[in-house]
Protein backbone atom coordinates (compact mmCIF):
# COMPACT_ATOMS: atom_id res chain seq x y z
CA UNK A 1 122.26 132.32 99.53
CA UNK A 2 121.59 135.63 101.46
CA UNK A 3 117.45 135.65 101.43
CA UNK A 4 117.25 131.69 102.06
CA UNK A 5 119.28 131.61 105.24
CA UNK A 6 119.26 135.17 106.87
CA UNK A 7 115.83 135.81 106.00
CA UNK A 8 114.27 132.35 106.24
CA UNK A 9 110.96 132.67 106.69
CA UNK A 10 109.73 129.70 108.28
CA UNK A 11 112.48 128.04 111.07
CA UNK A 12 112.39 125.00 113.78
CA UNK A 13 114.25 126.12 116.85
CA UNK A 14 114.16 125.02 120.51
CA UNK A 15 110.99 123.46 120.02
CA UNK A 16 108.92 126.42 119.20
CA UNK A 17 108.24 127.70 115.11
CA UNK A 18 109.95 130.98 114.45
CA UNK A 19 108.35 133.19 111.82
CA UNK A 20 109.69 136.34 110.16
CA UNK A 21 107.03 139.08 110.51
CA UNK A 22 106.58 139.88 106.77
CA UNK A 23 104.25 142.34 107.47
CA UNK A 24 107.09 144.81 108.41
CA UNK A 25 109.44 144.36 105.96
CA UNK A 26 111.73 145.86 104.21
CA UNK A 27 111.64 148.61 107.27
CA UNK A 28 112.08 145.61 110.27
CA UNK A 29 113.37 142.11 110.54
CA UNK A 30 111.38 140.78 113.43
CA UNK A 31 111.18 136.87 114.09
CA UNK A 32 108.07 136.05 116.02
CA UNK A 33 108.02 132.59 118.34
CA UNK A 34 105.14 130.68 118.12
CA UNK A 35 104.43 128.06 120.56
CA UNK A 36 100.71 127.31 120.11
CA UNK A 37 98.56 126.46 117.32
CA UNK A 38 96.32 130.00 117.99
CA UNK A 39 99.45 131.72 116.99
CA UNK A 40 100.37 130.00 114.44
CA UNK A 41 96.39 130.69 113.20
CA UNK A 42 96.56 134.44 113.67
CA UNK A 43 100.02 134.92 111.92
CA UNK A 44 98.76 133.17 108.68
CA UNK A 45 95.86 134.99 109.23
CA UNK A 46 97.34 137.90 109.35
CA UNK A 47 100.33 137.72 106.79
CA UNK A 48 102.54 137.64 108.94
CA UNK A 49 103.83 134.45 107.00
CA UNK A 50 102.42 134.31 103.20
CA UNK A 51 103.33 132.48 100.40
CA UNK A 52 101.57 128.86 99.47
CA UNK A 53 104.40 126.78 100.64
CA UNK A 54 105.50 128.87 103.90
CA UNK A 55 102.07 128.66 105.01
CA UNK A 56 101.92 124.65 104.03
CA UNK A 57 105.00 124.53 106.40
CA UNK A 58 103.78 126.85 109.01
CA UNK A 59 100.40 124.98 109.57
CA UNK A 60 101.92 121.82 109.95
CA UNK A 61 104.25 122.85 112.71
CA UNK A 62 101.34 124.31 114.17
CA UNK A 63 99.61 121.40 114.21
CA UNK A 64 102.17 119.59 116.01
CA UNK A 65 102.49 122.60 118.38
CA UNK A 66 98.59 122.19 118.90
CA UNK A 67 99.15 118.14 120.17
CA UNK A 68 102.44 118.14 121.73
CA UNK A 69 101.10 118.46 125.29
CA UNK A 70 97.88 115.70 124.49
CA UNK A 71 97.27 113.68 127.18
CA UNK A 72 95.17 111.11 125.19
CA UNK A 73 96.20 107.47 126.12
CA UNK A 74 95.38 105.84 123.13
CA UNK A 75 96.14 106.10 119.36
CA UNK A 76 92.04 107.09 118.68
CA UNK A 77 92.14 109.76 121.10
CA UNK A 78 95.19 111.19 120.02
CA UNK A 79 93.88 111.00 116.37
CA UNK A 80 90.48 112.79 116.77
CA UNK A 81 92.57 115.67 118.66
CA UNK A 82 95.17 116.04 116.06
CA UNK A 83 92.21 115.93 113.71
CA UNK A 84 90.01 118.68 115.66
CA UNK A 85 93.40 121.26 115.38
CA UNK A 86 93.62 120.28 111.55
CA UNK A 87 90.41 121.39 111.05
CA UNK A 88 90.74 124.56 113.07
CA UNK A 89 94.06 125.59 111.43
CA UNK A 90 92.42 125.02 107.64
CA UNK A 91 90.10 127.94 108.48
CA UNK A 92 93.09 130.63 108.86
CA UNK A 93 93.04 131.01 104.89
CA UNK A 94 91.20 129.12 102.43
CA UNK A 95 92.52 129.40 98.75
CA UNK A 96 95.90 128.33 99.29
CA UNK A 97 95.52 124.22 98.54
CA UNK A 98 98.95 123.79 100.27
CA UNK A 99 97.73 125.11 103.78
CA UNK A 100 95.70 121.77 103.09
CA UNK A 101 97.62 119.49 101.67
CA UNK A 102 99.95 119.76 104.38
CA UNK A 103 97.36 118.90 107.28
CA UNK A 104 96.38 116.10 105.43
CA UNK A 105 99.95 114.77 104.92
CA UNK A 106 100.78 114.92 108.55
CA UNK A 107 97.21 113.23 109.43
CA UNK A 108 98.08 110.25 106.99
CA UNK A 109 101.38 110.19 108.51
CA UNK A 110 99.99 109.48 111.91
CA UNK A 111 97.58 106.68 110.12
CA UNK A 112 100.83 105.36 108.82
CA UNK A 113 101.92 104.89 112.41
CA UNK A 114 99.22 102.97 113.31
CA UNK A 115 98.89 101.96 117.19
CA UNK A 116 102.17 103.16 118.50
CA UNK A 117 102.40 104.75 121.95
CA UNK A 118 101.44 108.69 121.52
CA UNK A 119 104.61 110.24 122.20
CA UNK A 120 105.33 108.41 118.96
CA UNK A 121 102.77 109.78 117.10
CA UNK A 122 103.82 113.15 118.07
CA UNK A 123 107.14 112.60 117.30
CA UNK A 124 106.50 111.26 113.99
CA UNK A 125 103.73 114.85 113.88
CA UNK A 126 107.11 117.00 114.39
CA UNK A 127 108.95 114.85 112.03
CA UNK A 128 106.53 115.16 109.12
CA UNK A 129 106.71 118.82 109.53
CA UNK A 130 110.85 119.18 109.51
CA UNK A 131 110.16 116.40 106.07
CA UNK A 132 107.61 118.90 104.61
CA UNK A 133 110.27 121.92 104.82
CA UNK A 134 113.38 120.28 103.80
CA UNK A 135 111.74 118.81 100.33
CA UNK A 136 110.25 122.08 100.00
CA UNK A 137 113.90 123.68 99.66
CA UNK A 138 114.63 120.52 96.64
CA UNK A 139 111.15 121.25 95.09
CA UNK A 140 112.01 125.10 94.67
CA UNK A 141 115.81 124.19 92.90
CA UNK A 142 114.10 122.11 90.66
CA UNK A 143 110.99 124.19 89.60
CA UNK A 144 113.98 126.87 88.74
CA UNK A 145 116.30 124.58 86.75
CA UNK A 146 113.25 123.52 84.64
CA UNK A 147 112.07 127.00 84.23
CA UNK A 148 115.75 128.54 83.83
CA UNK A 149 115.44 126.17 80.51
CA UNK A 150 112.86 128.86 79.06
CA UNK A 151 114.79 131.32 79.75
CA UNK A 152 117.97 133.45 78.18
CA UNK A 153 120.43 135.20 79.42
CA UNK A 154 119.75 139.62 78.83
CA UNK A 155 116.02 138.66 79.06
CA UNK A 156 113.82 140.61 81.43
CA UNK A 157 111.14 139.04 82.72
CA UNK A 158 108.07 140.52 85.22
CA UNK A 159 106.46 139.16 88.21
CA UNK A 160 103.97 139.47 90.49
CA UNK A 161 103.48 139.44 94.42
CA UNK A 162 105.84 137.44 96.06
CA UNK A 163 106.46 133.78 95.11
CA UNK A 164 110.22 133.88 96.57
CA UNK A 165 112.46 132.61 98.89
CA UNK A 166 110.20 134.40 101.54
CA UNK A 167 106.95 132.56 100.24
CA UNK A 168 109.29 129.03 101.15
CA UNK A 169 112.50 127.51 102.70
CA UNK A 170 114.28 128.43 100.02
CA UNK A 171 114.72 129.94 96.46
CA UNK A 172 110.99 130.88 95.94
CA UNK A 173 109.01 128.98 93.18
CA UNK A 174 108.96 131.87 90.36
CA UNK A 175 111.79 133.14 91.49
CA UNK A 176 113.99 130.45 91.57
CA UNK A 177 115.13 130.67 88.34
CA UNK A 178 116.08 134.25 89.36
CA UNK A 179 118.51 132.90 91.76
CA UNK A 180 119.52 129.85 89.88
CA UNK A 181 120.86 132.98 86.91
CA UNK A 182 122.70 134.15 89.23
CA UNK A 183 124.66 131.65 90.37
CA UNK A 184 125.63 131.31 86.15
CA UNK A 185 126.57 134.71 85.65
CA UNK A 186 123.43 135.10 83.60
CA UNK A 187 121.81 138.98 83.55
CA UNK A 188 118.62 138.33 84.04
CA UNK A 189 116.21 142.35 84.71
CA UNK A 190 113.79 141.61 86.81
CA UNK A 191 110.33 143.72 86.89
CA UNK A 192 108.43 143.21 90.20
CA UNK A 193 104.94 144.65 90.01
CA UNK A 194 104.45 146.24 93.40
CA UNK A 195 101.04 143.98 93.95
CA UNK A 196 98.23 145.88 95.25
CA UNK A 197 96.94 146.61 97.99
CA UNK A 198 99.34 145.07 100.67
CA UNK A 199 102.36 145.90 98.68
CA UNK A 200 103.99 142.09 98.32
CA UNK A 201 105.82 143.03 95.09
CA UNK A 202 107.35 145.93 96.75
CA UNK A 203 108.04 144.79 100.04
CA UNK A 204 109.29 141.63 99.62
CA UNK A 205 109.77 140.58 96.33
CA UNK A 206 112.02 144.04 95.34
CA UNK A 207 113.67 143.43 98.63
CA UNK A 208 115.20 140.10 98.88
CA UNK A 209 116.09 140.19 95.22
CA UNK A 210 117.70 143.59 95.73
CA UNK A 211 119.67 141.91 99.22
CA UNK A 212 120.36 139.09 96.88
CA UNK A 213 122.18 141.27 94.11
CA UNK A 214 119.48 140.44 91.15
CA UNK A 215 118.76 143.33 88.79
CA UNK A 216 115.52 144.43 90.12
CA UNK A 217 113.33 147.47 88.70
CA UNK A 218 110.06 148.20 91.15
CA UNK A 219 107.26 149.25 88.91
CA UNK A 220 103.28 149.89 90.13
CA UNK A 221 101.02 147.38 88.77
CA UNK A 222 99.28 150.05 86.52
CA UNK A 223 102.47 149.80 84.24
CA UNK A 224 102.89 146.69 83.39
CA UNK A 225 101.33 147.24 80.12
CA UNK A 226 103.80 149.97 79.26
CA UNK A 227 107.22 148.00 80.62
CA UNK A 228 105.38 145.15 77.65
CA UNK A 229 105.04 147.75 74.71
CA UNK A 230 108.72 149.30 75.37
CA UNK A 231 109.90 145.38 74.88
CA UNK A 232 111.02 145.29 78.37
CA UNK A 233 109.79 142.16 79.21
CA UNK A 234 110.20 138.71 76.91
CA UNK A 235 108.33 136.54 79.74
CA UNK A 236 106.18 136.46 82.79
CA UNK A 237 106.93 134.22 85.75
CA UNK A 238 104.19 134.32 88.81
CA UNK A 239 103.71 131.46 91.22
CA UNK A 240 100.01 129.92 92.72
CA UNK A 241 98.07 129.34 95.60
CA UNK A 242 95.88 126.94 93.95
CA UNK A 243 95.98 125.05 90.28
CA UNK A 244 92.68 123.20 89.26
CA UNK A 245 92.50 120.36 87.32
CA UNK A 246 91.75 122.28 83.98
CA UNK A 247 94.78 124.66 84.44
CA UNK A 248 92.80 127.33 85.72
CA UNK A 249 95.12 128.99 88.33
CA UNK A 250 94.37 131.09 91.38
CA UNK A 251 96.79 133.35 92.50
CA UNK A 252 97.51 137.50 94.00
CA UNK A 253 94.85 139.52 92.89
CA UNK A 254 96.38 141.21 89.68
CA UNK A 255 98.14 138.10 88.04
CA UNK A 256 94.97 137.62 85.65
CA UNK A 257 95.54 141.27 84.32
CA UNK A 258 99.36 140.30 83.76
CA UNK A 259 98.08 137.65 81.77
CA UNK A 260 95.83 139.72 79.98
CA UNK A 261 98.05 141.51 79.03
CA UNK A 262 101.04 139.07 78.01
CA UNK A 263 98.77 137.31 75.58
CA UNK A 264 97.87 140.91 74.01
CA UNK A 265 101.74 141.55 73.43
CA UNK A 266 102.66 137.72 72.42
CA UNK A 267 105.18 137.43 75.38
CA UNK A 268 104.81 133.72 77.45
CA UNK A 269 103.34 133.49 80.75
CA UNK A 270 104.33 130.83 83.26
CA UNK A 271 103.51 129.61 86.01
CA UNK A 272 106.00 128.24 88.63
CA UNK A 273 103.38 125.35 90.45
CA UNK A 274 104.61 122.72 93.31
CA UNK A 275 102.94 119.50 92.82
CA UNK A 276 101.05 120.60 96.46
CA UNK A 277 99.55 123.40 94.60
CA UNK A 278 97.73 121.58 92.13
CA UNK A 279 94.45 120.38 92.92
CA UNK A 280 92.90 117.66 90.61
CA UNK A 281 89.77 117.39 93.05
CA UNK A 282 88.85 121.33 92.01
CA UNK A 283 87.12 120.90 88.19
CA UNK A 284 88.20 124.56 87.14
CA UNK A 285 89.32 127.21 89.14
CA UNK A 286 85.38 128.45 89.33
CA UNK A 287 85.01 126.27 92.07
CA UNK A 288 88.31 128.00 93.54
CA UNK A 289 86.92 129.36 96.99
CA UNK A 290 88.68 133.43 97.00
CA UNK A 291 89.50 134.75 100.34
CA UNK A 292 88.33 138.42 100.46
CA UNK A 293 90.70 140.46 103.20
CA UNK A 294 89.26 143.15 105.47
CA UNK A 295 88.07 146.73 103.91
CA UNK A 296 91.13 148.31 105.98
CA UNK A 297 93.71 147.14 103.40
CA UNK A 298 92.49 149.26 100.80
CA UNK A 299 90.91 152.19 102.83
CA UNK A 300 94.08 152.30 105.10
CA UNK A 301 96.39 150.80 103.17
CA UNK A 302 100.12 150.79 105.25
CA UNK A 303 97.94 153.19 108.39
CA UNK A 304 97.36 155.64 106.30
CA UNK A 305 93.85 156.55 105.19
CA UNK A 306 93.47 157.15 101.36
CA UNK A 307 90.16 156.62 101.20
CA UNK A 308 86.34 158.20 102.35
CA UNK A 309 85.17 156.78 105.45
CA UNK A 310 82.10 154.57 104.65
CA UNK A 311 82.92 153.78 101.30
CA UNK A 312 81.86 150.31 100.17
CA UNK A 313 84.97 147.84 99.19
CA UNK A 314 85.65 144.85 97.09
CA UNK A 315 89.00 142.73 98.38
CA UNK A 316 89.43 139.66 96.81
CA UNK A 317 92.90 138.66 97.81
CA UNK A 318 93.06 136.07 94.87
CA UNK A 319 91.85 136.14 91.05
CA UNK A 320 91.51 133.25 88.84
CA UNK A 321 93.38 133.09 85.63
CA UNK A 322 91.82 130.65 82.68
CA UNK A 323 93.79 128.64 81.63
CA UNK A 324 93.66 129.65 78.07
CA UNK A 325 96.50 132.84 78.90
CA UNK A 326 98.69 130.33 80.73
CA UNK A 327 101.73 129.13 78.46
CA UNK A 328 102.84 126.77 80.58
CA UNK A 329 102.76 125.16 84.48
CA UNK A 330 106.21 124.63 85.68
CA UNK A 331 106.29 121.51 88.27
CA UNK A 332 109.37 120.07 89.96
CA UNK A 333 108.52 117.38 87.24
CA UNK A 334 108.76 119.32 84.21
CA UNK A 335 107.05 121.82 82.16
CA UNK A 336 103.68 120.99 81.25
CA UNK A 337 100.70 122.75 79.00
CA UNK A 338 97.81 123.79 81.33
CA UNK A 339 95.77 121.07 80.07
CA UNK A 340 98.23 118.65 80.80
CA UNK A 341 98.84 119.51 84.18
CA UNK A 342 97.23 116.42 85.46
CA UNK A 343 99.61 114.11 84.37
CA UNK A 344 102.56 116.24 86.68
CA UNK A 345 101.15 114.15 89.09
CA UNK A 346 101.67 110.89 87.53
């Protein structure tokens, strides 16, 4: 699969994490080589790998990157470090549960290990990571066969930001299904809204489907609502930083317009959700915390200034759609209603 391998975004090589500098694509492939946790914080910080699961996978290398060369002599001084550079890397972004969840599967993993010499424990660190990635890959598959299952061939379908094979190790989440129809000989026409202000939809998502061969159409998020009325579009697919237990889900600022607008022209709206993006301690997605991004991205959006200097800005980088415009969350368990969701996890 062309995007998956040549344009992996997150890779383990010669003991050091190698990223693909999404910020400047489609014009540049550039692979960055991280080999401390402060770089690994600065390039999810900075976008420079995006996507729930990619930065799940990226922060957990980091981590290990951030305790490989601990000198503690004992299991509890090893822990409290390894705990210290969790903590630091779960500041880099805050709405996307799987930057979490990850950190806290690699710190139970070293629990796990219990009193073992320390070069263990950072092995076992390093091998948590490589675990995370791989099952993300099997996750991804399966969230597309189950969603390829709503799905027909000649349908066109519209999405938002980028929840593909560059958001993960492989396949995307809402895209997956993209991929999957392709391998059948299905003709799927894809819409990829071009996700405002940093561009997502346009620089990623219309590119790897386009190096991929998938029948995409770029269109600006302002026309969604006329691709729906023409009866371009028979379903919505986005993906999620962050499902709460009621089904509320957080994702790229612009997906709770989409849904808006799907339930106004009766077409279904999924969600493509890995069980580490749903987060039964959050009530409803309310208590969701948004990340707002720097003025610059709006006012300057690509370097180029489109805007008055001085102007006050607004840049959430998330919104929150209710539940109630979701058709259905699709896990790597099945397809669930939104207020089922919490038994995906069962």
């Amino acid at each position: 699969m062309t995007t998956s391998t040549q344009l992996a975004p997150v890779k383990w090589e010669n003991d050091a994490l190698v990223l693909l500098d999404q910020t400047l694509l489609p014009v540049e492939t550039v692979y960055l080589t991280l080999t401390t946790s402060e770089q690994v914080w600065d390039s999810i910080r900075s976008m420079q790998v995006r996507g729930a699961p990619a930065i799940g996978m990226s922060a957990a290398y980091g981590l290990y990157l951030g305790v490989r060369n601990s000198e503690a002599a004992d299991h509890e001084s090893f822990w409290n470090e390894l705990k210290a550079q969790a903590d630091y890397l779960g500041t880099s972004r805050p709405t996307a549960v799987n930057l979490f969840w990850a950190l806290d599967r690699v710190k139970a993993r070293v629990q796990q290990e219990g009193a073992k010499p320390v070069a263990e424990l950072k092995a076992a660190v390093l091998d948590e990571a490589l675990a995370i990635q791989k099952e993300d890959a099997e996750v991804c598959r399966t969230i597309g066969e189950h969603l390829l299952t709503l799905l027909h061939d000649g349908m066109g379908v519209l999405t938002h930001c980028n929840p593909g094979a560059l958001a993960t190790a492989a396949y995307g989440t809402a895209t997956a299904p993209f991929y999957l129809a392709k391998e059948r000989g299905w003709d799927l026409k894809v819409y990829a809204d071009e996700t405002r202000p940093v561009l997502q939809g346009a620089r990623l998502t219309a590119y790897e489907l386009q190096q991929a061969g998938i029948d995409v159409t770029l269109i600006c998020d302002n026309m969604a609502a006329m691709v729906m009325s023409q009866g371009k579009v028979q379903a919505v697919i986005v993906g999620t930083d962050r499902v709460a237990a009621n089904g509320d889900v957080a994702n790229k600022i612009g997906t709770y317009g989409v849904a808006v607008l799907a339930k106004a022209h009766g077409i279904p709206f999924y969600v493509a959700a890995p069980l580490s993006s749903v987060d039964l301690e959050t009530p409803t997605g309310a208590d969701i915390p948004i990340e707002e991004r720097p003025a610059e991205e709006i006012t300057r959006g690509l370097g180029k200034q489109v805007a008055p200097d001085g102007v006050k800005v607004y840049n959430p980088a998330f919104d929150v759609t209710p539940a109630a415009y979701i058709t259905a969350i699709v896990t790597e368990t099945g397809i669930f209603k939104p207020e089922e969701i919490g038994t995906s996890k069962k």
